[in-house]
PDB file of N, CA and C in Angstrom:
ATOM      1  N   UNK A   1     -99.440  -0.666 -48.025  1.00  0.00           N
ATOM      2  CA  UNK A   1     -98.471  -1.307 -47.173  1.00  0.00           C
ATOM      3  C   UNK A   1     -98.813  -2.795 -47.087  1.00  0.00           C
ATOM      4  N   UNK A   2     -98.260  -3.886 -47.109  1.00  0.00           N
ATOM      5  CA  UNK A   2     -97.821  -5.033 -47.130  1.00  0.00           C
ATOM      6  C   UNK A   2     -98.581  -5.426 -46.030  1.00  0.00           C
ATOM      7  N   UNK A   3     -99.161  -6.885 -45.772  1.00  0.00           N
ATOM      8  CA  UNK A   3     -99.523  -7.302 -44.032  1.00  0.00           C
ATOM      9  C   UNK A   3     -98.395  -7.654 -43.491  1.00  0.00           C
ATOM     10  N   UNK A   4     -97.312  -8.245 -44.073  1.00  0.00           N
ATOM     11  CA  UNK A   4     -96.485  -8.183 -43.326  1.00  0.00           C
ATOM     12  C   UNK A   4     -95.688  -7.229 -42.807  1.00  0.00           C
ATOM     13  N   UNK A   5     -95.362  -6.210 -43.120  1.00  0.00           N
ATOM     14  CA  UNK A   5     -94.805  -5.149 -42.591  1.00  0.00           C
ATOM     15  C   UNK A   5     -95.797  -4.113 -41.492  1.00  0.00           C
ATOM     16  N   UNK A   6     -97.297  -4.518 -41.768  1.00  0.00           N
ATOM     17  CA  UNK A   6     -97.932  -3.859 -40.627  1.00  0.00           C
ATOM     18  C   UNK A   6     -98.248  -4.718 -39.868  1.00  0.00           C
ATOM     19  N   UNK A   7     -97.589  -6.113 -39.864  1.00  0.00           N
ATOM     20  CA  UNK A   7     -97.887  -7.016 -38.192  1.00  0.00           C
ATOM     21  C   UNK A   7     -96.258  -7.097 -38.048  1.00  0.00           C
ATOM     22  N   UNK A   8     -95.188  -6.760 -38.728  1.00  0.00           N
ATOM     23  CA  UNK A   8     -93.928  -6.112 -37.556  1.00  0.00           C
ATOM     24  C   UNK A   8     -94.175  -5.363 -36.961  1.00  0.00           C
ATOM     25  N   UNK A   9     -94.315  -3.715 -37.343  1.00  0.00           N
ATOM     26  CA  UNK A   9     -94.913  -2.845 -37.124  1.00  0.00           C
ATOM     27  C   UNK A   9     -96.114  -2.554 -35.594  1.00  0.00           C
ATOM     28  N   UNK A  10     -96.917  -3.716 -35.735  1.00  0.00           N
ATOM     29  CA  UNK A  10     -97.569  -4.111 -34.263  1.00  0.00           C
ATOM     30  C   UNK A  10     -96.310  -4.547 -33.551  1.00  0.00           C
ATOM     31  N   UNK A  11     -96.233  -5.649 -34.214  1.00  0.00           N
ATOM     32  CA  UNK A  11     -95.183  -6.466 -32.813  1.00  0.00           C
ATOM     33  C   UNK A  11     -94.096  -5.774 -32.177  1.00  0.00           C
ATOM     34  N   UNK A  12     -93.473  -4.944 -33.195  1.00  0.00           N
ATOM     35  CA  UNK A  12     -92.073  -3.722 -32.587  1.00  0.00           C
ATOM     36  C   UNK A  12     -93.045  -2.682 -31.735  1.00  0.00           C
ATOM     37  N   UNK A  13     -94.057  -2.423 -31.728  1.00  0.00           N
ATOM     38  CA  UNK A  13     -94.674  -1.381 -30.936  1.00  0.00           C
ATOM     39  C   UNK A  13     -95.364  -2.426 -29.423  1.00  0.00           C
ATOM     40  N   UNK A  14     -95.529  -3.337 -29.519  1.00  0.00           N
ATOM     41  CA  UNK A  14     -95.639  -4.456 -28.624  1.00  0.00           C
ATOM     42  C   UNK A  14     -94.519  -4.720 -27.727  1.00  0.00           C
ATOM     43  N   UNK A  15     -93.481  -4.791 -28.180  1.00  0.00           N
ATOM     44  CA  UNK A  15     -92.125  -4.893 -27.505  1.00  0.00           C
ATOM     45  C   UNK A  15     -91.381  -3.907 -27.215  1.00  0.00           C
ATOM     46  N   UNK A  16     -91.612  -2.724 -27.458  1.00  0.00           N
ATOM     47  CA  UNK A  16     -91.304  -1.508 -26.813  1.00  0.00           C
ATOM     48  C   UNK A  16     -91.987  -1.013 -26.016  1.00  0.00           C
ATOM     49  N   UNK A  17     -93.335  -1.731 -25.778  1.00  0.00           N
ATOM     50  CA  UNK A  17     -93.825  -1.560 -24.757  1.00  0.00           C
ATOM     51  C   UNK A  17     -93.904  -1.858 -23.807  1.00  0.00           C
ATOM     52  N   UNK A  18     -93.634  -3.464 -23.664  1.00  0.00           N
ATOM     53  CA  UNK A  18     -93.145  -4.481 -23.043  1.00  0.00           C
ATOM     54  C   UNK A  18     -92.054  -3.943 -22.048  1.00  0.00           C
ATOM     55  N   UNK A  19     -90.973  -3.735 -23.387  1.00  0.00           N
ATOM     56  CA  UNK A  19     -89.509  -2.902 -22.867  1.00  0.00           C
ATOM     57  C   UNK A  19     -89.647  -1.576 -21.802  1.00  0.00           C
ATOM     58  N   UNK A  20     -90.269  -1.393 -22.026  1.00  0.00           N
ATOM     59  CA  UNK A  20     -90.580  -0.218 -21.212  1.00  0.00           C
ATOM     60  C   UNK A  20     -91.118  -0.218 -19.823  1.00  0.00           C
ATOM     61  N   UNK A  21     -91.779  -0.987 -19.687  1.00  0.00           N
ATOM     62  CA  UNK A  21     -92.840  -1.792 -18.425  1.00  0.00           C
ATOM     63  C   UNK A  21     -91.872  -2.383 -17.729  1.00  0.00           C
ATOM     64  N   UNK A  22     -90.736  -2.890 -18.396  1.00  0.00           N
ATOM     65  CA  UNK A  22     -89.776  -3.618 -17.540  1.00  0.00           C
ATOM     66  C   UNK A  22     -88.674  -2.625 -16.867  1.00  0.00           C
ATOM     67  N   UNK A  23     -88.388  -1.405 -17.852  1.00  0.00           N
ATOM     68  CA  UNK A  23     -87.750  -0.773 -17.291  1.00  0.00           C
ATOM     69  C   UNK A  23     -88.530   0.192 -16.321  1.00  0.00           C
ATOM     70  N   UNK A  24     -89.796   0.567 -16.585  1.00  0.00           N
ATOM     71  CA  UNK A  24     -90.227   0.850 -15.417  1.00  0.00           C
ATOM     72  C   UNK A  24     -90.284   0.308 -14.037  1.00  0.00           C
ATOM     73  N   UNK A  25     -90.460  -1.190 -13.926  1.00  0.00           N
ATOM     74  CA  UNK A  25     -90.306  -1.955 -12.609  1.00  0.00           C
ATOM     75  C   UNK A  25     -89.189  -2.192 -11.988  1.00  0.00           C
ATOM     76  N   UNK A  26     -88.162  -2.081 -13.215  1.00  0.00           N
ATOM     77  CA  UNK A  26     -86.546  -2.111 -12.557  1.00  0.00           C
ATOM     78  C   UNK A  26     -85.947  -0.781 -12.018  1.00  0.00           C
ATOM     79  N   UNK A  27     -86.747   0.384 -12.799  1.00  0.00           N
ATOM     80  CA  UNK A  27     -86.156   1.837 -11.932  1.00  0.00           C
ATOM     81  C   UNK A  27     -86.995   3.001 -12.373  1.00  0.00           C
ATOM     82  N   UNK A  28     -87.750   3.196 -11.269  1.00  0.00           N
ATOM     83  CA  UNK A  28     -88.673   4.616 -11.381  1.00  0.00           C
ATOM     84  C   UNK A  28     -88.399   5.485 -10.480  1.00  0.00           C
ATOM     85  N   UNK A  29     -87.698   6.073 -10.767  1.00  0.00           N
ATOM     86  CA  UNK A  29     -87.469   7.727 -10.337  1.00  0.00           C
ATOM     87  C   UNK A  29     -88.608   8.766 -10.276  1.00  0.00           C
ATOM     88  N   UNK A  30     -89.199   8.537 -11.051  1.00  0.00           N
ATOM     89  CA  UNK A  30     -90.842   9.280 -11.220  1.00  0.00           C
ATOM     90  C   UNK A  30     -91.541   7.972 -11.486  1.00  0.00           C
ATOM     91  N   UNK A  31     -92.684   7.419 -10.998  1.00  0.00           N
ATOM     92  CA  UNK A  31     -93.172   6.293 -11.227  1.00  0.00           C
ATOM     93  C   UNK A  31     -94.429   6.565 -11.957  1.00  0.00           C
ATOM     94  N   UNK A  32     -94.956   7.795 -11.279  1.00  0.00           N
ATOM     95  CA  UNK A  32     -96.709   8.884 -11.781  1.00  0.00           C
ATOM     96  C   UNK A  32     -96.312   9.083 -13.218  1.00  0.00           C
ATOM     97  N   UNK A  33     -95.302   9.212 -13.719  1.00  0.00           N
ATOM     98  CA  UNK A  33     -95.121   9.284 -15.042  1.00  0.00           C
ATOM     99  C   UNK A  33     -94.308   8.691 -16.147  1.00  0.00           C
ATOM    100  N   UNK A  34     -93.904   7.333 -15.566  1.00  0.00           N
ATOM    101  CA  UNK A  34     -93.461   6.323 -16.314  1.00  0.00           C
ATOM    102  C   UNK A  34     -94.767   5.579 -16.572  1.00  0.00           C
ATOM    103  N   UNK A  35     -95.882   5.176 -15.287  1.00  0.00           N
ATOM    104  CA  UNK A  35     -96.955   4.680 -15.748  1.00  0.00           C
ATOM    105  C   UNK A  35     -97.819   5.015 -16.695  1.00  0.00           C
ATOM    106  N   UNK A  36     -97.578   6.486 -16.767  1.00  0.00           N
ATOM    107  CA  UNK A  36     -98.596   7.347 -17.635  1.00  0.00           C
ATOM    108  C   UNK A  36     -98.366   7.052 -18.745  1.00  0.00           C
ATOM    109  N   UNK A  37     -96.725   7.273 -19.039  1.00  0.00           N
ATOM    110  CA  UNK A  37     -96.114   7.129 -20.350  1.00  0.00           C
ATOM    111  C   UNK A  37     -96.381   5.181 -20.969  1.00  0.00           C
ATOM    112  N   UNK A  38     -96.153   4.590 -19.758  1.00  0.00           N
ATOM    113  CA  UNK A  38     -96.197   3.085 -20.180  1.00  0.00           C
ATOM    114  C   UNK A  38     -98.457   2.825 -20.923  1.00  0.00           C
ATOM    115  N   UNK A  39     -99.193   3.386 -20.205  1.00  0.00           N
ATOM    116  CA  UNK A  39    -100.476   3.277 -20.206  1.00  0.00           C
ATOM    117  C   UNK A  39    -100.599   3.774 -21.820  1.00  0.00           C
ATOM    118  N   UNK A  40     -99.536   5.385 -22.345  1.00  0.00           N
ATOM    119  CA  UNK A  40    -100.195   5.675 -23.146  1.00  0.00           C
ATOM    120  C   UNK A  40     -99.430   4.917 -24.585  1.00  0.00           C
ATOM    121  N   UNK A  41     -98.852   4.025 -24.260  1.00  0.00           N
ATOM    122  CA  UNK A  41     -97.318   3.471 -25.042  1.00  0.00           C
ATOM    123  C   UNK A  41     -98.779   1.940 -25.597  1.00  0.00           C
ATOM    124  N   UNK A  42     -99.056   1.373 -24.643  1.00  0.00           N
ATOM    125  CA  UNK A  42    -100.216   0.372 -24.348  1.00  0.00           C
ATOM    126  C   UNK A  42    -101.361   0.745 -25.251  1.00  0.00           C
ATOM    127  N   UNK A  43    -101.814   1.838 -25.292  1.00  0.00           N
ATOM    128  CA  UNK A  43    -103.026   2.332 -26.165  1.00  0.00           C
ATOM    129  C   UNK A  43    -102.613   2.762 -27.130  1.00  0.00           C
ATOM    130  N   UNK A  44    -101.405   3.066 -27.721  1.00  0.00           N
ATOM    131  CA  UNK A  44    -101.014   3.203 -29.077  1.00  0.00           C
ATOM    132  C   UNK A  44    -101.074   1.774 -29.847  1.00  0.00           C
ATOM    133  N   UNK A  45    -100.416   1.076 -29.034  1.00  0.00           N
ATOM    134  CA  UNK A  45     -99.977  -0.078 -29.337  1.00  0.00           C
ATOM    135  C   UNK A  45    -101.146  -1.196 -29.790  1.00  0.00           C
ATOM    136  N   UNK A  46    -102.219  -0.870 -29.629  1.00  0.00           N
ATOM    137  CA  UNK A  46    -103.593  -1.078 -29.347  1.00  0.00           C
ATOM    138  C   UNK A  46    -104.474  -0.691 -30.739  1.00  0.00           C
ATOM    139  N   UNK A  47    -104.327   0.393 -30.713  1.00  0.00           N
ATOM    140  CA  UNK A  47    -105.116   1.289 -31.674  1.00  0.00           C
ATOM    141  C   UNK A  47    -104.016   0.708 -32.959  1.00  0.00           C
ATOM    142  N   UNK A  48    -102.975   0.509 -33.153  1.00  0.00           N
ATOM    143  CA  UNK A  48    -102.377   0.199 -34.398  1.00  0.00           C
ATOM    144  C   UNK A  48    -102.691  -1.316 -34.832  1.00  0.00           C
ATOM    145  N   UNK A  49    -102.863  -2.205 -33.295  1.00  0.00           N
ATOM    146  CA  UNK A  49    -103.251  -3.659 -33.620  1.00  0.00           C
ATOM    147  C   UNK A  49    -104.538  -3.752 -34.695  1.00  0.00           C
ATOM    148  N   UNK A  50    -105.396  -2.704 -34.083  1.00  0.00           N
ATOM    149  CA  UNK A  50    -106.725  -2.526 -34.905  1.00  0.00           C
ATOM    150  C   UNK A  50    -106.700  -1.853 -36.069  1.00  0.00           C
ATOM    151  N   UNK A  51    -106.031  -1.005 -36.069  1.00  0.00           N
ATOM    152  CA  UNK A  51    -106.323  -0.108 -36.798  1.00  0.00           C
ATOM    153  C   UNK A  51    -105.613  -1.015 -38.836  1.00  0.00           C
ATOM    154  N   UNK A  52    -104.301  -1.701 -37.856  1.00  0.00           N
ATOM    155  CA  UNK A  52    -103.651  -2.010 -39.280  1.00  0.00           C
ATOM    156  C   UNK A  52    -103.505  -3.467 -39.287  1.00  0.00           C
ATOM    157  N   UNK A  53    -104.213  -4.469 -38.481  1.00  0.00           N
ATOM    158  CA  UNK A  53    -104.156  -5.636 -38.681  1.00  0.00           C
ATOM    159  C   UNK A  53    -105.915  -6.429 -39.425  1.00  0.00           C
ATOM    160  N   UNK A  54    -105.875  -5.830 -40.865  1.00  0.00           N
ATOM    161  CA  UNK A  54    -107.479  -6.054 -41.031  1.00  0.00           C
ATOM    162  C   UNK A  54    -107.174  -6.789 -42.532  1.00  0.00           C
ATOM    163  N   UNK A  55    -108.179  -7.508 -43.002  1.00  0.00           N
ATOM    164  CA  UNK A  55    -108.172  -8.491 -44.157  1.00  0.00           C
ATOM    165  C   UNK A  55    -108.206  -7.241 -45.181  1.00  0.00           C
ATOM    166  N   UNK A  56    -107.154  -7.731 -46.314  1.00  0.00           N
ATOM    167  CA  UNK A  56    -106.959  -6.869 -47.582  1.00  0.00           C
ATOM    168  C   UNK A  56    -107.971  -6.712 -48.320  1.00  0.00           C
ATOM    169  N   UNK A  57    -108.828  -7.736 -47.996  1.00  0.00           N
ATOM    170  CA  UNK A  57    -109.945  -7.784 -49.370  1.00  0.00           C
ATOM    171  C   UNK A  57    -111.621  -7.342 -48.536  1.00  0.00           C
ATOM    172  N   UNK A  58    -111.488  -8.303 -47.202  1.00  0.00           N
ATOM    173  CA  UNK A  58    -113.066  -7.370 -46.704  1.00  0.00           C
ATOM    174  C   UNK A  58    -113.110  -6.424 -45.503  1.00  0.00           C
ATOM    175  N   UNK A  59    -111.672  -6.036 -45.207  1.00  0.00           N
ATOM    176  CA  UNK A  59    -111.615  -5.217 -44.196  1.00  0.00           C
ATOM    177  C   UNK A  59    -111.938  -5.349 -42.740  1.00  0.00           C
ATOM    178  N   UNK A  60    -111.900  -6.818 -42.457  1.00  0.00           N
ATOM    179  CA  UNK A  60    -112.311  -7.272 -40.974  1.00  0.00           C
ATOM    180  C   UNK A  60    -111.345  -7.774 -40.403  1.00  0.00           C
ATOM    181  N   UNK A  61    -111.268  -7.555 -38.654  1.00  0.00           N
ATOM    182  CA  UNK A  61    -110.144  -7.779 -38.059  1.00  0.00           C
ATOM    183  C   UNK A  61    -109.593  -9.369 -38.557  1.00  0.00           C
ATOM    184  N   UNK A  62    -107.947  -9.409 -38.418  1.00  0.00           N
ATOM    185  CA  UNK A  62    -107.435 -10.526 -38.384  1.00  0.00           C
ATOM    186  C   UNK A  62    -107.321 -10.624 -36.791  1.00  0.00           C
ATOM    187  N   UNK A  63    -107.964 -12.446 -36.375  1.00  0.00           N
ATOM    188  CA  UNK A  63    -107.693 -12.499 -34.674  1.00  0.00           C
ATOM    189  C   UNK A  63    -106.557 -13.034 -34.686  1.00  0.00           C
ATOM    190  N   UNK A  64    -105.535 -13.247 -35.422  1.00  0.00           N
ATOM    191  CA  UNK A  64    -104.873 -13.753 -35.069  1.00  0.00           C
ATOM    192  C   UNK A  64    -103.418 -13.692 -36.328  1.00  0.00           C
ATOM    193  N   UNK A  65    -101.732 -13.416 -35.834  1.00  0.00           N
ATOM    194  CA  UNK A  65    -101.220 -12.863 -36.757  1.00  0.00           C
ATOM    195  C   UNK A  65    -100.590 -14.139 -37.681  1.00  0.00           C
ATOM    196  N   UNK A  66    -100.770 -15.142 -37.339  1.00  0.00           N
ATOM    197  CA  UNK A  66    -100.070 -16.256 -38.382  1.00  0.00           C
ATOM    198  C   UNK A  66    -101.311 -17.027 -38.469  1.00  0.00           C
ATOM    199  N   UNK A  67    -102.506 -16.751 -38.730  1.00  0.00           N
ATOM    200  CA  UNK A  67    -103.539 -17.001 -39.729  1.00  0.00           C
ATOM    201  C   UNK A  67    -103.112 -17.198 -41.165  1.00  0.00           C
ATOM    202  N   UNK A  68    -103.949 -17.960 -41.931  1.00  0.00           N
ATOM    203  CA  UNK A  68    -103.539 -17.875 -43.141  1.00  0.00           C
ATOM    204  C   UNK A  68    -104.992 -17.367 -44.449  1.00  0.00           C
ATOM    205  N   UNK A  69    -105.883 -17.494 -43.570  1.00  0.00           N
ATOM    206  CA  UNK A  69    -106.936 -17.132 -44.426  1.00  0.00           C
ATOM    207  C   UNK A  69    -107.892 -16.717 -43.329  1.00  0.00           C
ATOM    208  N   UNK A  70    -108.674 -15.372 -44.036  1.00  0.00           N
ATOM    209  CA  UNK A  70    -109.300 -14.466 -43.437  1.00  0.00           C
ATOM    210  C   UNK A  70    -110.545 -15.568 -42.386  1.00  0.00           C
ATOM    211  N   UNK A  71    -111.267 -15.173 -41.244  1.00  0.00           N
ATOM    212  CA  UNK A  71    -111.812 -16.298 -40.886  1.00  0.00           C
ATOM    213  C   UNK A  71    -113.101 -15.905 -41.585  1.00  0.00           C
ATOM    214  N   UNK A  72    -113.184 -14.742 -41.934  1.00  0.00           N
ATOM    215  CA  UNK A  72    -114.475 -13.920 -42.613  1.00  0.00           C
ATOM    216  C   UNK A  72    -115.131 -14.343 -43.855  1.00  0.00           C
ATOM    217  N   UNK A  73    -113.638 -13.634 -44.694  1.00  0.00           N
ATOM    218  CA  UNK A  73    -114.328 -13.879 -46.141  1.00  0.00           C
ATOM    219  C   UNK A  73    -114.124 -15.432 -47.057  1.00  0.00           C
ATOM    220  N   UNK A  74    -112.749 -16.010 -46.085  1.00  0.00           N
ATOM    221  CA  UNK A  74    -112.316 -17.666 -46.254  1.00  0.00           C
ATOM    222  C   UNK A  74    -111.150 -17.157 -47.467  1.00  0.00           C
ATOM    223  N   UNK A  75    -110.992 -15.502 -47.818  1.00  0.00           N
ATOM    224  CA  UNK A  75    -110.116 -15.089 -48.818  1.00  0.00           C
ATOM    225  C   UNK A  75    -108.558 -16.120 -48.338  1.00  0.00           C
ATOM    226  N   UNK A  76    -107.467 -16.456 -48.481  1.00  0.00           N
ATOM    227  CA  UNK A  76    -105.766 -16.679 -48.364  1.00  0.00           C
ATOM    228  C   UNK A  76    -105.609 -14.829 -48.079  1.00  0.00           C
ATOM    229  N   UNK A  77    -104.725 -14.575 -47.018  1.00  0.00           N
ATOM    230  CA  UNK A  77    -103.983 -13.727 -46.746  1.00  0.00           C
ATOM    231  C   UNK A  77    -102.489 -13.816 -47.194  1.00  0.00           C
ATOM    232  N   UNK A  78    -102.661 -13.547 -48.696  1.00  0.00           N
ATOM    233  CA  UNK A  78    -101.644 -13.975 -49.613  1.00  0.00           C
ATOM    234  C   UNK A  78    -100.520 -12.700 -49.481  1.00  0.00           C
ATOM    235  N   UNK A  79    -100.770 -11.572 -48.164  1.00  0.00           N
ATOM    236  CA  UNK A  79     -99.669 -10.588 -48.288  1.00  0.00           C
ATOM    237  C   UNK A  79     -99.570  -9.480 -49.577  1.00  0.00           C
ATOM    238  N   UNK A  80    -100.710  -9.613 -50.412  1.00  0.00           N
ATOM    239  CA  UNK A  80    -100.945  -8.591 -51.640  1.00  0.00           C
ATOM    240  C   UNK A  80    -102.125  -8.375 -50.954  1.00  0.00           C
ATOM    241  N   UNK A  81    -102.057  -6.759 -51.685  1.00  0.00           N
ATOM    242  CA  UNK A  81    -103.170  -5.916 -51.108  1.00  0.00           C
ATOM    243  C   UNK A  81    -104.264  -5.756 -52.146  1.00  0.00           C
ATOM    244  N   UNK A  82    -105.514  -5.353 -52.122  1.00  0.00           N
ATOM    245  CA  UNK A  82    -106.752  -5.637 -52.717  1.00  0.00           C
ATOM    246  C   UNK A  82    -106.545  -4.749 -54.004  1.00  0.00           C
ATOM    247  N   UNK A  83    -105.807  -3.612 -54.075  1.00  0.00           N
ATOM    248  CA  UNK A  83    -105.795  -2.595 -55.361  1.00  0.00           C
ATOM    249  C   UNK A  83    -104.346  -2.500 -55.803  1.00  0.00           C
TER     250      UNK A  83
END
């Protein structure tokens, strides 16, 4: 998969989470389980930042998504993947 398509991929799971948090504060009918749902929406969202935002070539986090070169290996995050 592409880096760019797995830092949309963050950011759409970022903003549905967002989205969600807002609609929770604007109307909770059950609140014990909009938070739950918003908390576990937050730790997905989390675990994918990590999980799929990492340098193609040495596998270490990117801190940041409009970087242009790894701060690690000094590789260009040229958007091609290592194989």
């Amino acid at each position: 998969m592409k880096l760019k398509t797995k830092k949309t991929i963050v950011i759409i799971s970022v903003f549905i989470t967002l989205a969600f948090g807002l609609f929770s504060i604007l109307y909770s009918p059950f609140p014990e389980l909009q938070y739950g749902i918003l908390l576990g929406l937050a730790i997905v969202s989390l675990i994918l930042a990590v999980v799929l935002l990492r340098c193609p070539y040495c596998s270490k986090h990117i801190r940041h998504l409009d970087q242009n070169y790894c701060a690690y290996c000094g590789r260009e995050l040229d958007d091609e993947e290592k194989y």
